[in-house]
C-alpha atoms as a PDB file:
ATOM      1  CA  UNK A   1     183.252 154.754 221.771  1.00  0.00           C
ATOM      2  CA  UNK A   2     185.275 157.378 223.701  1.00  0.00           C
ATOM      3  CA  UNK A   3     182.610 160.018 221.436  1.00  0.00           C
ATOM      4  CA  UNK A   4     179.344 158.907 223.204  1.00  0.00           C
ATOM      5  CA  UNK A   5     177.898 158.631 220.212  1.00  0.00           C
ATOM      6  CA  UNK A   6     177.627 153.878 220.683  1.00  0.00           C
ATOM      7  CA  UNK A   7     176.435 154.744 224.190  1.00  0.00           C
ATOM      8  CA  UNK A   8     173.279 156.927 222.505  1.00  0.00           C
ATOM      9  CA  UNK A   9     172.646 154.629 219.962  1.00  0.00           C
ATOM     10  CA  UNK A  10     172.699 151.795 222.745  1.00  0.00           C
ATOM     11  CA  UNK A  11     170.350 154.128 224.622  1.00  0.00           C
ATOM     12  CA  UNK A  12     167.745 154.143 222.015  1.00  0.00           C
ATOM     13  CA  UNK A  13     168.183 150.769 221.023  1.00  0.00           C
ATOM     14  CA  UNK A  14     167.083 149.993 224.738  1.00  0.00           C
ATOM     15  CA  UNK A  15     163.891 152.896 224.780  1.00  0.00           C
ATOM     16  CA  UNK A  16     163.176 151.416 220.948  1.00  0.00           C
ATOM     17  CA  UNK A  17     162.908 147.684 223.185  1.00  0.00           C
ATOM     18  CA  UNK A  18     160.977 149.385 226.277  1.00  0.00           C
ATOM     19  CA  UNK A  19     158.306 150.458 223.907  1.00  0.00           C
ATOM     20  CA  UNK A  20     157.403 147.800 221.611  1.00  0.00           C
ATOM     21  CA  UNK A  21     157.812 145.271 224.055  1.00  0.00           C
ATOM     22  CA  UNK A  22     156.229 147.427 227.282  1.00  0.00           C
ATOM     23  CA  UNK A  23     159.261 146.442 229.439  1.00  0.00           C
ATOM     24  CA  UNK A  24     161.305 147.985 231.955  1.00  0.00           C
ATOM     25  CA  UNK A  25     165.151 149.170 231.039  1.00  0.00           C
ATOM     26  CA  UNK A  26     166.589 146.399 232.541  1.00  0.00           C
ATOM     27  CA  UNK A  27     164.892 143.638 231.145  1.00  0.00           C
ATOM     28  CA  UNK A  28     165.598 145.226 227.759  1.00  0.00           C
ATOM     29  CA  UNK A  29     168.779 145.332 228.561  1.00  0.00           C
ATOM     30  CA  UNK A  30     168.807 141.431 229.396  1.00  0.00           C
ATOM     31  CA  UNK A  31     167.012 140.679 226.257  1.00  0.00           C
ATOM     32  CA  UNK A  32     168.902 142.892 224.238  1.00  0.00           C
ATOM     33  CA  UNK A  33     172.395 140.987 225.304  1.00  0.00           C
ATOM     34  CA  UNK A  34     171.003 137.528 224.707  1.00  0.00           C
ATOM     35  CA  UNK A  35     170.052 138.974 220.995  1.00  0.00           C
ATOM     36  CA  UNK A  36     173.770 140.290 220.810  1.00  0.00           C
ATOM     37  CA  UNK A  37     175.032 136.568 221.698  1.00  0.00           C
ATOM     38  CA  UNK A  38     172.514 134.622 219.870  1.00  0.00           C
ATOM     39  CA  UNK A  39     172.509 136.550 216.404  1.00  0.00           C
ATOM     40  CA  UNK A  40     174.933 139.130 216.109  1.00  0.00           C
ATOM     41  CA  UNK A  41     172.703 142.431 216.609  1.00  0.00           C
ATOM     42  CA  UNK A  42     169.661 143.806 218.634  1.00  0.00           C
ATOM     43  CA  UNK A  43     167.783 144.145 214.756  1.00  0.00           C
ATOM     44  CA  UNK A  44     168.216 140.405 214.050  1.00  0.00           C
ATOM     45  CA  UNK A  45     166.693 138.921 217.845  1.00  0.00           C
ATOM     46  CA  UNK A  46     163.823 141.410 217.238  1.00  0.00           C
ATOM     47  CA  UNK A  47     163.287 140.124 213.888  1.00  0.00           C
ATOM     48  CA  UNK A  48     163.050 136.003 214.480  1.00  0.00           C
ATOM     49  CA  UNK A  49     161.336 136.984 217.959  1.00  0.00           C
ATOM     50  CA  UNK A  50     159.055 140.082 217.455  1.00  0.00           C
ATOM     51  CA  UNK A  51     158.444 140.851 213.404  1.00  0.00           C
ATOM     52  CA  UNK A  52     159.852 143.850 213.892  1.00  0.00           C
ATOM     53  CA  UNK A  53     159.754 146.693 210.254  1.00  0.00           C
ATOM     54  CA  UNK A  54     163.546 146.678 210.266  1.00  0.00           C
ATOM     55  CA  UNK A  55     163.457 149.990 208.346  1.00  0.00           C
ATOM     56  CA  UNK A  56     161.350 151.477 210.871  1.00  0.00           C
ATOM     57  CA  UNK A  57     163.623 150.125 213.369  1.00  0.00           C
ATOM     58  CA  UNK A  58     166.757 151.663 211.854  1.00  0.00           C
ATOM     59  CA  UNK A  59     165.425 155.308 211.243  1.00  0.00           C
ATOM     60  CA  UNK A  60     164.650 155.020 215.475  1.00  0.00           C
ATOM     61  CA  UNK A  61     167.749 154.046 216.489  1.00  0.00           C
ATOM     62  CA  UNK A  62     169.940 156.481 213.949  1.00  0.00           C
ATOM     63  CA  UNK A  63     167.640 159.885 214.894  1.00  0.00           C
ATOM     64  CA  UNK A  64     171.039 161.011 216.183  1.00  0.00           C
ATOM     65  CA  UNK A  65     172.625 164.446 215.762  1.00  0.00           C
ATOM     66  CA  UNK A  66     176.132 162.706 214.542  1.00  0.00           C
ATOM     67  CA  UNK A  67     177.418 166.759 214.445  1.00  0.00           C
ATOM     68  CA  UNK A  68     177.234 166.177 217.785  1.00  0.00           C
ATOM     69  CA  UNK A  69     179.566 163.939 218.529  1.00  0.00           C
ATOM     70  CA  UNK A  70     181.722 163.534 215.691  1.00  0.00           C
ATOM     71  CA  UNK A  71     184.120 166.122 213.727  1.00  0.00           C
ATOM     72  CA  UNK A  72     186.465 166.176 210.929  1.00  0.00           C
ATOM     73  CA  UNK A  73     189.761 164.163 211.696  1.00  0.00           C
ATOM     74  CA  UNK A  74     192.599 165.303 209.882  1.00  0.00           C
ATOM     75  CA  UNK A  75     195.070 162.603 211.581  1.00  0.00           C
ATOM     76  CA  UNK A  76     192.764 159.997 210.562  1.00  0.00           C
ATOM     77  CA  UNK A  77     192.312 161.340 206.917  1.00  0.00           C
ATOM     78  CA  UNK A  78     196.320 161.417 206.399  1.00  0.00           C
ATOM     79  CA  UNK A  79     197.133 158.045 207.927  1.00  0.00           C
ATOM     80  CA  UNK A  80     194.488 156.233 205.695  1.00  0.00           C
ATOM     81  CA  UNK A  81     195.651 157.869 202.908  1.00  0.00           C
ATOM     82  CA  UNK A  82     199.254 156.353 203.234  1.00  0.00           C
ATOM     83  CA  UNK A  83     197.390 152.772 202.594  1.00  0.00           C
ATOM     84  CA  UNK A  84     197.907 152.051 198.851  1.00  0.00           C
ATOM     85  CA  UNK A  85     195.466 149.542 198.796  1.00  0.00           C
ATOM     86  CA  UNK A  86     191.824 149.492 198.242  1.00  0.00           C
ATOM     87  CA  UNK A  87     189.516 150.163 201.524  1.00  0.00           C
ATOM     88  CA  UNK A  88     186.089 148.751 202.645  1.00  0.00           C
ATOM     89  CA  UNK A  89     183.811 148.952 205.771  1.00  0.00           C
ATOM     90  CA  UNK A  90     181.938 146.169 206.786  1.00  0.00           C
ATOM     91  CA  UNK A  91     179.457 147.429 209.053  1.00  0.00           C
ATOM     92  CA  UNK A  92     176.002 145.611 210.757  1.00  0.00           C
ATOM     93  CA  UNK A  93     174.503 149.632 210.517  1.00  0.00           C
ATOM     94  CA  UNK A  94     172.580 150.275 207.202  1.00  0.00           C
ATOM     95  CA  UNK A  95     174.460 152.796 204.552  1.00  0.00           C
ATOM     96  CA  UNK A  96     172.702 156.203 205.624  1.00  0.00           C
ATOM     97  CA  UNK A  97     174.077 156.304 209.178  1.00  0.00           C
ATOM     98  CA  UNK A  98     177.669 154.948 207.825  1.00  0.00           C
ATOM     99  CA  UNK A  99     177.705 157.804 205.216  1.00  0.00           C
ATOM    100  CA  UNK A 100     176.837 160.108 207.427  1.00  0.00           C
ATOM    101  CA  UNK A 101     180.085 158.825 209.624  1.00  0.00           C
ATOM    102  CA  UNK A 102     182.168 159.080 207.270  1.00  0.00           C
ATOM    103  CA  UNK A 103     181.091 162.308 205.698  1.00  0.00           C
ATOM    104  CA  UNK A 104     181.551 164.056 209.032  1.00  0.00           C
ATOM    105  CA  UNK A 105     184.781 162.612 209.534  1.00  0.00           C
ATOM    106  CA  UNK A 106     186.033 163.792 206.331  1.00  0.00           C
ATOM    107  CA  UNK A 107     187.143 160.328 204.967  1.00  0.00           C
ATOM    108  CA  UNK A 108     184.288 159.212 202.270  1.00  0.00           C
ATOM    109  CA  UNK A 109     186.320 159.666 199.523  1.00  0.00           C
ATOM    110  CA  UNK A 110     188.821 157.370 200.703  1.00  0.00           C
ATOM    111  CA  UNK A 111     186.694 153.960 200.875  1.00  0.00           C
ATOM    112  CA  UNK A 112     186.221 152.129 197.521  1.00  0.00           C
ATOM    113  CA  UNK A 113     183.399 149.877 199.557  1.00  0.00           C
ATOM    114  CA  UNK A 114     180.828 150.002 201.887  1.00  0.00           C
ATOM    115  CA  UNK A 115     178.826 147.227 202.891  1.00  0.00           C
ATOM    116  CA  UNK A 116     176.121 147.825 205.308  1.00  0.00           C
ATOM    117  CA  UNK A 117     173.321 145.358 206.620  1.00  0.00           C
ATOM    118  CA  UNK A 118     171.296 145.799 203.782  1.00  0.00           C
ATOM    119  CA  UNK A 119     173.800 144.383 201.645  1.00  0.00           C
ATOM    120  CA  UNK A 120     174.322 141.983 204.256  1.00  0.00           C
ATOM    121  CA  UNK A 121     170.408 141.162 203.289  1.00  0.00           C
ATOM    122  CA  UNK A 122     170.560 141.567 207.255  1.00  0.00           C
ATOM    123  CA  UNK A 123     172.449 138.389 208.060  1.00  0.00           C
ATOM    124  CA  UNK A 124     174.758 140.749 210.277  1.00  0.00           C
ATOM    125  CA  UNK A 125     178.485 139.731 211.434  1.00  0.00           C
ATOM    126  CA  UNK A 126     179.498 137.256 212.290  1.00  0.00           C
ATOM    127  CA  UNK A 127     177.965 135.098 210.415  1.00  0.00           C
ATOM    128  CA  UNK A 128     180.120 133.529 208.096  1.00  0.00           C
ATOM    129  CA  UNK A 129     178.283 133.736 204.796  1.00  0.00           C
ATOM    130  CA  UNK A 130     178.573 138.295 204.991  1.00  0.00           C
ATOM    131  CA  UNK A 131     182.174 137.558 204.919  1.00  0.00           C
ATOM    132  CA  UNK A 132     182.094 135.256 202.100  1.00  0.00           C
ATOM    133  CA  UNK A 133     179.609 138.056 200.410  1.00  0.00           C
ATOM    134  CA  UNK A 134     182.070 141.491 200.933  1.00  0.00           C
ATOM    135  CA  UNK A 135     185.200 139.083 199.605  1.00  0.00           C
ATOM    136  CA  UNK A 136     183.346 137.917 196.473  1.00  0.00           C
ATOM    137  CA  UNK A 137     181.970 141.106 195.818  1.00  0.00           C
ATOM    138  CA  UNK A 138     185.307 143.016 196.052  1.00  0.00           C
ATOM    139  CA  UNK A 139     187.240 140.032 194.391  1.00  0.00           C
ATOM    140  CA  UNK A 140     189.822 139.825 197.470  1.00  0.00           C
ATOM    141  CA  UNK A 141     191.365 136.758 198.485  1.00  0.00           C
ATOM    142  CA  UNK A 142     191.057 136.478 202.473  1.00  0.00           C
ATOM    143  CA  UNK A 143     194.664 136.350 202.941  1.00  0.00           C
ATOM    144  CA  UNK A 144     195.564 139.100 201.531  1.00  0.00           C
ATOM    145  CA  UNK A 145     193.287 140.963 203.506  1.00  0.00           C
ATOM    146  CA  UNK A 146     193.182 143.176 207.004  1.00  0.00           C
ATOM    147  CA  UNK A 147     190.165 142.742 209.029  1.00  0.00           C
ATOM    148  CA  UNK A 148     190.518 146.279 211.649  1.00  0.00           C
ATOM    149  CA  UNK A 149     187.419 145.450 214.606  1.00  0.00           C
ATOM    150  CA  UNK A 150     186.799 146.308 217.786  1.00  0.00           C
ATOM    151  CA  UNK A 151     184.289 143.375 218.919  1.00  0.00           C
ATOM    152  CA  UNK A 152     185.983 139.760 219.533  1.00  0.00           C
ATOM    153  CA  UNK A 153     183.182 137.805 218.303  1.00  0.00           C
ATOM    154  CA  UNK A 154     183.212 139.521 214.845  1.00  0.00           C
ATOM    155  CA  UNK A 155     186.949 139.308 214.636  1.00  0.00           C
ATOM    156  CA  UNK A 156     186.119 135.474 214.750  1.00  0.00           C
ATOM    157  CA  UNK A 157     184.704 134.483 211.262  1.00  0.00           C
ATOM    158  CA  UNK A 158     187.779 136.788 209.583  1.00  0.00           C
ATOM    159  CA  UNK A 159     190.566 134.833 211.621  1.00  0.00           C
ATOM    160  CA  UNK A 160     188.957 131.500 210.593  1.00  0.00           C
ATOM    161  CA  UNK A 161     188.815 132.438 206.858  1.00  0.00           C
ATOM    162  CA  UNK A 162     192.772 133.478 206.870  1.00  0.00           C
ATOM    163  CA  UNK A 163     192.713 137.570 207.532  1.00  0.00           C
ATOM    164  CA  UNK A 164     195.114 139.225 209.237  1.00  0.00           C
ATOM    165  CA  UNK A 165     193.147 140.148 212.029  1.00  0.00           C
ATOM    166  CA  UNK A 166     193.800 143.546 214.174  1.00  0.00           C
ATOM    167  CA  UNK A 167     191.380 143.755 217.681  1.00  0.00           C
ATOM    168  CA  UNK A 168     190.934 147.393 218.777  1.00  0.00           C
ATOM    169  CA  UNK A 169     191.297 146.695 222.408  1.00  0.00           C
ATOM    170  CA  UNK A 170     192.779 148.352 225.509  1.00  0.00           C
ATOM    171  CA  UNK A 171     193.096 144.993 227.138  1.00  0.00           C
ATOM    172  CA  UNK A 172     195.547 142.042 225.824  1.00  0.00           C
ATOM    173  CA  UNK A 173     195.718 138.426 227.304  1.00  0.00           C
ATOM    174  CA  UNK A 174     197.573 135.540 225.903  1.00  0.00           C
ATOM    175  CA  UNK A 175     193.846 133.789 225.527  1.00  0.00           C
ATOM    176  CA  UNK A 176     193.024 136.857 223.037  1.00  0.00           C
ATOM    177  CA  UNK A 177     196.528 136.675 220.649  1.00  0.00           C
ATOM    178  CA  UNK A 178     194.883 132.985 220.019  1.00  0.00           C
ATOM    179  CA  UNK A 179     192.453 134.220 218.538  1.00  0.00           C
ATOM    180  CA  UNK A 180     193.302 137.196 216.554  1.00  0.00           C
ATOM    181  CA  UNK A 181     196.691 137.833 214.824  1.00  0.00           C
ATOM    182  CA  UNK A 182     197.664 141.549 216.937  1.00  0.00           C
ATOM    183  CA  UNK A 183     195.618 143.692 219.612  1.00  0.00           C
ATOM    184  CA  UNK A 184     195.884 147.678 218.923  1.00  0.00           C
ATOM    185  CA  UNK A 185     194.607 150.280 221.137  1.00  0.00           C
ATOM    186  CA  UNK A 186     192.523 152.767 219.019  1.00  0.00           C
ATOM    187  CA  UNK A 187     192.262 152.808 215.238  1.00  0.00           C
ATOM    188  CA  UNK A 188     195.120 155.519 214.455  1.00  0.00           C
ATOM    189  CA  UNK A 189     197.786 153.278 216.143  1.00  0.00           C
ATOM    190  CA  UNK A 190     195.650 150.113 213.839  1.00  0.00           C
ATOM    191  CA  UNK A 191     196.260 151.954 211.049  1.00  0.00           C
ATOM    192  CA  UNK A 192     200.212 153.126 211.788  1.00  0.00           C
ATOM    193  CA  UNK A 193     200.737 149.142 212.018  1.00  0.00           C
ATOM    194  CA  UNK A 194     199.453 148.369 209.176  1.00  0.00           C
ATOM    195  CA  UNK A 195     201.217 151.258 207.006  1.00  0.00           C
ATOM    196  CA  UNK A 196     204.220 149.544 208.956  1.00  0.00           C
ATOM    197  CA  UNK A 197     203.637 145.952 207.749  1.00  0.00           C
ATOM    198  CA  UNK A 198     202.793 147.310 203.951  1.00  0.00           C
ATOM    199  CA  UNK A 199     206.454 149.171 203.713  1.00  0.00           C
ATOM    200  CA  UNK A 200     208.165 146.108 205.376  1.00  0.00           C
ATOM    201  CA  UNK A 201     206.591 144.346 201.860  1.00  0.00           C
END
């Protein structure tokens, strides 16, 4: 988030909303965070509400210069690399943007898996049954997994199932360390914790 690059994708996720639905920004908005609360992204509300051509959709909302905002990341790329164990994201963006993510930040190679909302046959987190889907597919029992996030509600569904679950956060309340298992401040100091917890055994 500290890139810009969410707050331009939220930016034309809300002119993508203005158009078809010849609103103002801040009814958008409005709509836009019931969809979040109701079914997990923008994409989904717009689909049960409006019809919307999801692909159509998508190639609007991911016209973005990544270059722009993104660049290799060297402390990134060596940290994951101490993980000995396979890697997966578990994304509600489709597979074009992602790769295009990870390309730029120089760590592709490293992820066995990606599962984007196509896989997801755009049921998007958190609903329960994507979960179920990325486990089966990469033949992983839940508790032996790590679930790294950095929205509550999608940290939810992981927790429940028996992941160790790690909230990227800058805020940490009793009320949230019910509900997840530990709250990290960025993903480099996620990743150092868990590099910690595999050499402990």
């Amino acid at each position: 988030s500290s890139t810009g690059l969410l707050h331009t994708l939220d930016a034309r996720i809300i002119s993508y909303m203005c158009e078809l639905l010849h609103i103002d920004e801040q009814e958008a908005i409005q709509i836009r965070r019931s969809y979040l609360e109701s079914y997990g992204t923008t994409l989904r509300g717009l689909q049960e509400h409006h019809s919307v051509d999801r692909e159509h959709y998508m190639d609007y909302i991911h016209d973005i210069a990544i270059e722009s905002f993104l660049d290799s990341d060297a402390e990134l790329e060596y940290l994951l690399r101490q993980i000995k164990a396979p890697l997966a994201i578990f994304t509600n963006s489709p597979l074009e943007h992602t790769e295009r993510i990870l390309q730029r930040l120089g760590i592709r190679q490293l992820f066995d898996y990606v599962f984007d909302i196509r896989f997801q046959e755009f049921l998007p987190k958190p609903h329960m049954q994507s979960y179920m889907r990325v486990l089966e597919n990469m033949g992983v029992n839940p508790h032996h997994t790590i679930f790294v996030e950095d929205t509550l509600r999608n940290l939810l569904p992981a927790h429940e199932l028996g992941m160790y679950t790690i909230f990227l956060s800058d805020t940490s309340s009793q009320i949230l360390l019910e509900q997840v298992d530990v709250i990290m401040p960025d993903v480099l100091a996620a990743i150092r914790h868990i590099i910690k917890m595999k050499n402990k055994g």
